[in-house]
N, C-alpha and C. Protein backbone atom coordinates (compact mmCIF):
# COMPACT_ATOMS: atom_id res chain seq x y z
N UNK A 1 0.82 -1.19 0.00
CA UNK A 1 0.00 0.00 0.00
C UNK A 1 0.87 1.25 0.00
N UNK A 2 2.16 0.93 0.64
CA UNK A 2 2.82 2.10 1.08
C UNK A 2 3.65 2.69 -0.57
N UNK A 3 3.76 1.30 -1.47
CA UNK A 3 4.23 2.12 -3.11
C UNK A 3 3.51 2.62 -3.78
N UNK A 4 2.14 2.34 -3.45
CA UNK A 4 0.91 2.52 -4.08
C UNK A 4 0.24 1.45 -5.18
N UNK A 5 0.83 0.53 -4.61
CA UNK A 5 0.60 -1.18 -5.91
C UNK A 5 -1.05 -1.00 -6.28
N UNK A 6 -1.73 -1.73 -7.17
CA UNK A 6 -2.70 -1.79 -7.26
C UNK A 6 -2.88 -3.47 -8.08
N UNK A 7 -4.31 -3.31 -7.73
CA UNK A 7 -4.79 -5.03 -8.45
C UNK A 7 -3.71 -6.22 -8.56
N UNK A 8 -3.04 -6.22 -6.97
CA UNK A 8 -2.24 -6.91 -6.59
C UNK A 8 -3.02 -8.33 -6.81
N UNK A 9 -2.55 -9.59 -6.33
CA UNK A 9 -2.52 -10.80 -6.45
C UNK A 9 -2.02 -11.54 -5.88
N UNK A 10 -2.30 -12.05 -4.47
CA UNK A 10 -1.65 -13.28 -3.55
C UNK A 10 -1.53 -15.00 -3.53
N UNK A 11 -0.76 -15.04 -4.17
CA UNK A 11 -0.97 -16.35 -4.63
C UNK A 11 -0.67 -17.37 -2.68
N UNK A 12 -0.93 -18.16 -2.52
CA UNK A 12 -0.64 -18.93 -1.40
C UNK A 12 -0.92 -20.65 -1.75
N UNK A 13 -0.21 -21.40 -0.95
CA UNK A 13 -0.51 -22.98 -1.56
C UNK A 13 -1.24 -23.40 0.11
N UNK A 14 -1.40 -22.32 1.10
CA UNK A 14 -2.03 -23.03 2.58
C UNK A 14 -3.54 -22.24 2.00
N UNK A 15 -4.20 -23.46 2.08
CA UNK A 15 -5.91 -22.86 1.81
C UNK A 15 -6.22 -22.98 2.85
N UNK A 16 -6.18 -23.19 3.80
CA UNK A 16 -7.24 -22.30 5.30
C UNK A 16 -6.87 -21.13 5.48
N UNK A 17 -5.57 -20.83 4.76
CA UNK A 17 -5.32 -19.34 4.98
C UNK A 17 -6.08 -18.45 3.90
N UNK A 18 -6.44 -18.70 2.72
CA UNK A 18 -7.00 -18.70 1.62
C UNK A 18 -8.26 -18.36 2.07
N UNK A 19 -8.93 -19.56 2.57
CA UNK A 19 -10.46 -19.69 2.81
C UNK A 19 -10.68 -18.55 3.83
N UNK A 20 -9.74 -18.18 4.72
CA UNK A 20 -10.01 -17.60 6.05
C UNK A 20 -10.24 -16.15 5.80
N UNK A 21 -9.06 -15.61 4.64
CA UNK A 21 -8.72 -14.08 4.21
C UNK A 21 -10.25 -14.57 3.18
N UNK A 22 -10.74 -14.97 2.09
CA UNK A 22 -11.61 -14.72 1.27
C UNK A 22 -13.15 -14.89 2.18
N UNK A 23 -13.62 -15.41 3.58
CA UNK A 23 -14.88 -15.52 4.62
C UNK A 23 -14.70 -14.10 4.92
N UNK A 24 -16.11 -13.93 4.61
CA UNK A 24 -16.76 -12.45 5.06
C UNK A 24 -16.89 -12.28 6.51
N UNK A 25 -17.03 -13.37 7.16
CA UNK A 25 -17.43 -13.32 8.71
C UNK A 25 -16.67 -13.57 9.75
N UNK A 26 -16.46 -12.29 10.52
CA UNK A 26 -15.47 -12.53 12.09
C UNK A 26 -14.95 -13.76 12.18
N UNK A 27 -13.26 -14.03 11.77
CA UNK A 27 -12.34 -15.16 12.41
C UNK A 27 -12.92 -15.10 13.21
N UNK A 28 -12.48 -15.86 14.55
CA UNK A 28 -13.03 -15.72 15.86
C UNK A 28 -11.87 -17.34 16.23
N UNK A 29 -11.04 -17.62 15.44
CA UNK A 29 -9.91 -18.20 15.98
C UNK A 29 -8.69 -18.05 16.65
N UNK A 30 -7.79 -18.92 17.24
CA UNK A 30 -6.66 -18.07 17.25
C UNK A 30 -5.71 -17.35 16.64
N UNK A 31 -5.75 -17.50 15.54
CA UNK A 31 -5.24 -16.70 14.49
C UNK A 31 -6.18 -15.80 14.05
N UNK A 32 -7.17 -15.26 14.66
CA UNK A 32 -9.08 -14.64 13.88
C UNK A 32 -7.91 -12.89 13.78
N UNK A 33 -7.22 -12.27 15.02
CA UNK A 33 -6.84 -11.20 15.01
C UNK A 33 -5.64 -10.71 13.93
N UNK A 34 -4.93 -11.90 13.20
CA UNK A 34 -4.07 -11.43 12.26
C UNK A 34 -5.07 -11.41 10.96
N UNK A 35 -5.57 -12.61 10.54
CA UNK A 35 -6.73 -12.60 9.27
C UNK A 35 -7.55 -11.36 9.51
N UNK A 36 -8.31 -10.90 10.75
CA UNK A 36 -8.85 -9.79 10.43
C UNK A 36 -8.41 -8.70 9.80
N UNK A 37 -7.06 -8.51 10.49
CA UNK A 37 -6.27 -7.25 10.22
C UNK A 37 -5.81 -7.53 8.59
N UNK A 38 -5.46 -8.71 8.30
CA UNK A 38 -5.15 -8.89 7.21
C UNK A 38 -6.39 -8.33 6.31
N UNK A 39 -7.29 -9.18 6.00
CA UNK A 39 -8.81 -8.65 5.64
C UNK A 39 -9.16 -6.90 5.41
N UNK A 40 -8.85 -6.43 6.48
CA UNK A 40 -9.13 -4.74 6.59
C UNK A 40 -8.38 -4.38 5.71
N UNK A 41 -6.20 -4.72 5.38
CA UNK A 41 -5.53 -4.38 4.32
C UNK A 41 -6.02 -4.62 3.10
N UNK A 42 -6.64 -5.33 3.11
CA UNK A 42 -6.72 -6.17 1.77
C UNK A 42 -7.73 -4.88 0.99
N UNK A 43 -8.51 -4.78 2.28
CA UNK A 43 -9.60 -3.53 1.48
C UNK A 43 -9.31 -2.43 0.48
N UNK A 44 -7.77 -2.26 1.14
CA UNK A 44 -7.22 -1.04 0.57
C UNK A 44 -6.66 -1.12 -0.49
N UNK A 45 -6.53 -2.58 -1.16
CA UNK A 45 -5.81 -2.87 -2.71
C UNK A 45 -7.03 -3.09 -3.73
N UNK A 46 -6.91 -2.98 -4.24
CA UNK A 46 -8.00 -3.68 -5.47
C UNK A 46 -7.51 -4.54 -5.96
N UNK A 47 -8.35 -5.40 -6.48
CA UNK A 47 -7.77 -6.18 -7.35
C UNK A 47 -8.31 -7.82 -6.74
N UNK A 48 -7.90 -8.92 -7.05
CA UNK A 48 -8.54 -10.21 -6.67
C UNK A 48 -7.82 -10.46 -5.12
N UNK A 49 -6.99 -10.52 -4.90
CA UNK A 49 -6.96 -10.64 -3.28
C UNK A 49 -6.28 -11.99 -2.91
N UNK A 50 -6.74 -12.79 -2.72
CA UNK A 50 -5.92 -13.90 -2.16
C UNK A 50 -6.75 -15.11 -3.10
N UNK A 51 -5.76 -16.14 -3.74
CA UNK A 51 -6.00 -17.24 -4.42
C UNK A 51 -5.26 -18.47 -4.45
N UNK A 52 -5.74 -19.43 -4.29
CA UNK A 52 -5.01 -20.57 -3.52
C UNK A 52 -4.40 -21.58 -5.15
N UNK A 53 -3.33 -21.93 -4.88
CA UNK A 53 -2.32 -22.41 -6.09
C UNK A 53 -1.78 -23.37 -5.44
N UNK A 54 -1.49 -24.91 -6.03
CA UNK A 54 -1.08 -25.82 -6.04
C UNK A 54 0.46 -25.60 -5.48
N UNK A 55 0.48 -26.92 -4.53
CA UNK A 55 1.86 -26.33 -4.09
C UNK A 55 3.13 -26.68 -4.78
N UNK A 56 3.06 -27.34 -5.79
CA UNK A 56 4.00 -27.43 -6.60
C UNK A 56 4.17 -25.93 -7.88
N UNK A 57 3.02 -25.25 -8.06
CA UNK A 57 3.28 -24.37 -8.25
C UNK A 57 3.77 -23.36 -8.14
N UNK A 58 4.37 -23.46 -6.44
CA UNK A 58 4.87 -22.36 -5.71
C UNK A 58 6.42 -22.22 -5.50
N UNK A 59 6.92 -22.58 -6.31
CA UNK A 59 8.46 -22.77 -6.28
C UNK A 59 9.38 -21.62 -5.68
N UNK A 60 8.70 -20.28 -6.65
CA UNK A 60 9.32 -19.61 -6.34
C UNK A 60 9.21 -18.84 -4.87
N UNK A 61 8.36 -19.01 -4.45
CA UNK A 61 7.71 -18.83 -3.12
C UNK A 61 8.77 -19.34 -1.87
N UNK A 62 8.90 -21.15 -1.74
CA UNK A 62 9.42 -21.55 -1.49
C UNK A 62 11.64 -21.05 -1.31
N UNK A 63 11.49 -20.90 -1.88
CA UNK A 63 12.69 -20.98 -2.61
C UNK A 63 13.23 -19.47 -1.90
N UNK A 64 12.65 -18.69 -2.02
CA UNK A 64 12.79 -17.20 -1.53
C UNK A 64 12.39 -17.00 -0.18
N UNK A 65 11.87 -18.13 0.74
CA UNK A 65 11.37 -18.19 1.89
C UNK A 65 12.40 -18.70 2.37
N UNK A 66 13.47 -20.06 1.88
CA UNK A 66 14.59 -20.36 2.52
C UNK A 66 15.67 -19.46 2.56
N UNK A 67 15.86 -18.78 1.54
CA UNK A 67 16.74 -17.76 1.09
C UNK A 67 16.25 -16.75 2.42
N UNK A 68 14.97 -16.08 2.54
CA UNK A 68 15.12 -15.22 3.84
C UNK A 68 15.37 -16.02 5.34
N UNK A 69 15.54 -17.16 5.34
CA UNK A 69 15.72 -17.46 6.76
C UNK A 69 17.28 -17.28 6.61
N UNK A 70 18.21 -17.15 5.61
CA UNK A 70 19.69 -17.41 6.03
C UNK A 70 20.16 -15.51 5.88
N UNK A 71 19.27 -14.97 5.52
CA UNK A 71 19.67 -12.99 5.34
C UNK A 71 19.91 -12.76 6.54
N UNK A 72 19.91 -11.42 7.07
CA UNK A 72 19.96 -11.17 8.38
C UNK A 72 19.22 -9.62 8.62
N UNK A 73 18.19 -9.22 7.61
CA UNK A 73 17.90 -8.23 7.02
C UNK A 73 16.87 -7.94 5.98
N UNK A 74 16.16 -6.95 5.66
CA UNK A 74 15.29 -6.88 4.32
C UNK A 74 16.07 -7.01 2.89
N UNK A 75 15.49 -7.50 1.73
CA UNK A 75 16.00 -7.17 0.37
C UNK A 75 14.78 -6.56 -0.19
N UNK A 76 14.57 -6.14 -1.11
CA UNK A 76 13.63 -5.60 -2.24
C UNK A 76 14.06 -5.98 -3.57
N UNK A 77 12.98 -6.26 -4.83
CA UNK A 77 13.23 -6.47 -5.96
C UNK A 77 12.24 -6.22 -6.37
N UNK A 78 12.55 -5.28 -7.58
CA UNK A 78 10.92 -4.48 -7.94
C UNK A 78 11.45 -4.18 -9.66
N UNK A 79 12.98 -4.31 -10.24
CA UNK A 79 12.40 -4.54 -11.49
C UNK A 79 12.84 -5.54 -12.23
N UNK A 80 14.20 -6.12 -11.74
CA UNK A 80 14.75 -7.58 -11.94
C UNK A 80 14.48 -8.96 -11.18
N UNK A 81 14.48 -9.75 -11.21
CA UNK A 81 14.22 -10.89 -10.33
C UNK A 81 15.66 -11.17 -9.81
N UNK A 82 16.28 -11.97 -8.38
CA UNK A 82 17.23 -12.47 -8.12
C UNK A 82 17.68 -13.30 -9.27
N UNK A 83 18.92 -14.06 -9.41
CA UNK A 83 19.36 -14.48 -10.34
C UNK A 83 19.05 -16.43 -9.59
N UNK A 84 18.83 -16.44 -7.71
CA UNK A 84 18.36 -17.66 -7.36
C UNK A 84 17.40 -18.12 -7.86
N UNK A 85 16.56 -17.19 -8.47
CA UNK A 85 14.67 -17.51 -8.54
C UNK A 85 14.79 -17.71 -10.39
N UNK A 86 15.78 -17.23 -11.20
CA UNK A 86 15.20 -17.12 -12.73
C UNK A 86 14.74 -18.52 -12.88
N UNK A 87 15.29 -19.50 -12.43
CA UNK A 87 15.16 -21.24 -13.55
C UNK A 87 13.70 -21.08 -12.86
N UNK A 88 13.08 -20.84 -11.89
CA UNK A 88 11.87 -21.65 -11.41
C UNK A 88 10.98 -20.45 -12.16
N UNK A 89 11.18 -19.20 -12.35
CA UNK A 89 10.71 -18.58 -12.72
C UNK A 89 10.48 -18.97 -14.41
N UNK A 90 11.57 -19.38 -15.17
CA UNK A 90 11.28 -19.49 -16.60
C UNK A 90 10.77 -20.99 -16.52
N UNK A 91 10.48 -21.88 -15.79
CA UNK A 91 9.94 -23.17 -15.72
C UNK A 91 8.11 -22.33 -15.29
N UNK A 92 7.98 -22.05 -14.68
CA UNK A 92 6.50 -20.90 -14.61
C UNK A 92 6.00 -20.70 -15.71
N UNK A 93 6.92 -19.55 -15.95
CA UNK A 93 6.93 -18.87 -17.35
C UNK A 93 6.12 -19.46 -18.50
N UNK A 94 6.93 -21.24 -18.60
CA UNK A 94 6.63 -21.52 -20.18
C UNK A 94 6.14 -23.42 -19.70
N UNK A 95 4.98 -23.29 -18.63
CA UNK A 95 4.44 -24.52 -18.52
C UNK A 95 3.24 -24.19 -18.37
């Protein structure tokens, strides 16, 4: 929200997290106070919101999630991709 993104797109392969952000009605779990808050952000993007993808689809996801547990710090990438992520990315790309 803070670059001003629009008709963003969350891909995720955990569908209760999926199901939980796309239910209109009060979480009320233990996790109900992050999904809410999540939910309220979501308001502020347009666009489809959260959609649940096969988890073999999620490579690159994966892959960039192990990569942040060994950083010690933020990165950003906003007009090249890392050079870790291209193969899973051009396997995406052209399947």
């Amino acid at each position: 929200m803070e670059r001003g993104y629009q008709n963003v797109v969350f891909e995720s392969d955990a569908l209760q997290i999926v199901t939980a952000l796309r239910n209109h009605s009060i979480d009320r779990s233990v996790l109900g106070p992050v999904v809410e808050d999540t939910k309220s952000l979501l308001t502020q993007i347009t666009g489809e919101g959260f959609t649940h993808i096969r988890r073999t689809a999620n490579g690159v996801a994966h892959r960039l999630a192990r990569f942040a547990l060994h950083i010690g710090g933020s990165l950003y990438w906003f007009e090249e991709p890392p050079d870790f992520i291209s193969d899973i990315l051009y396997e995406d790309c052209n399947s």
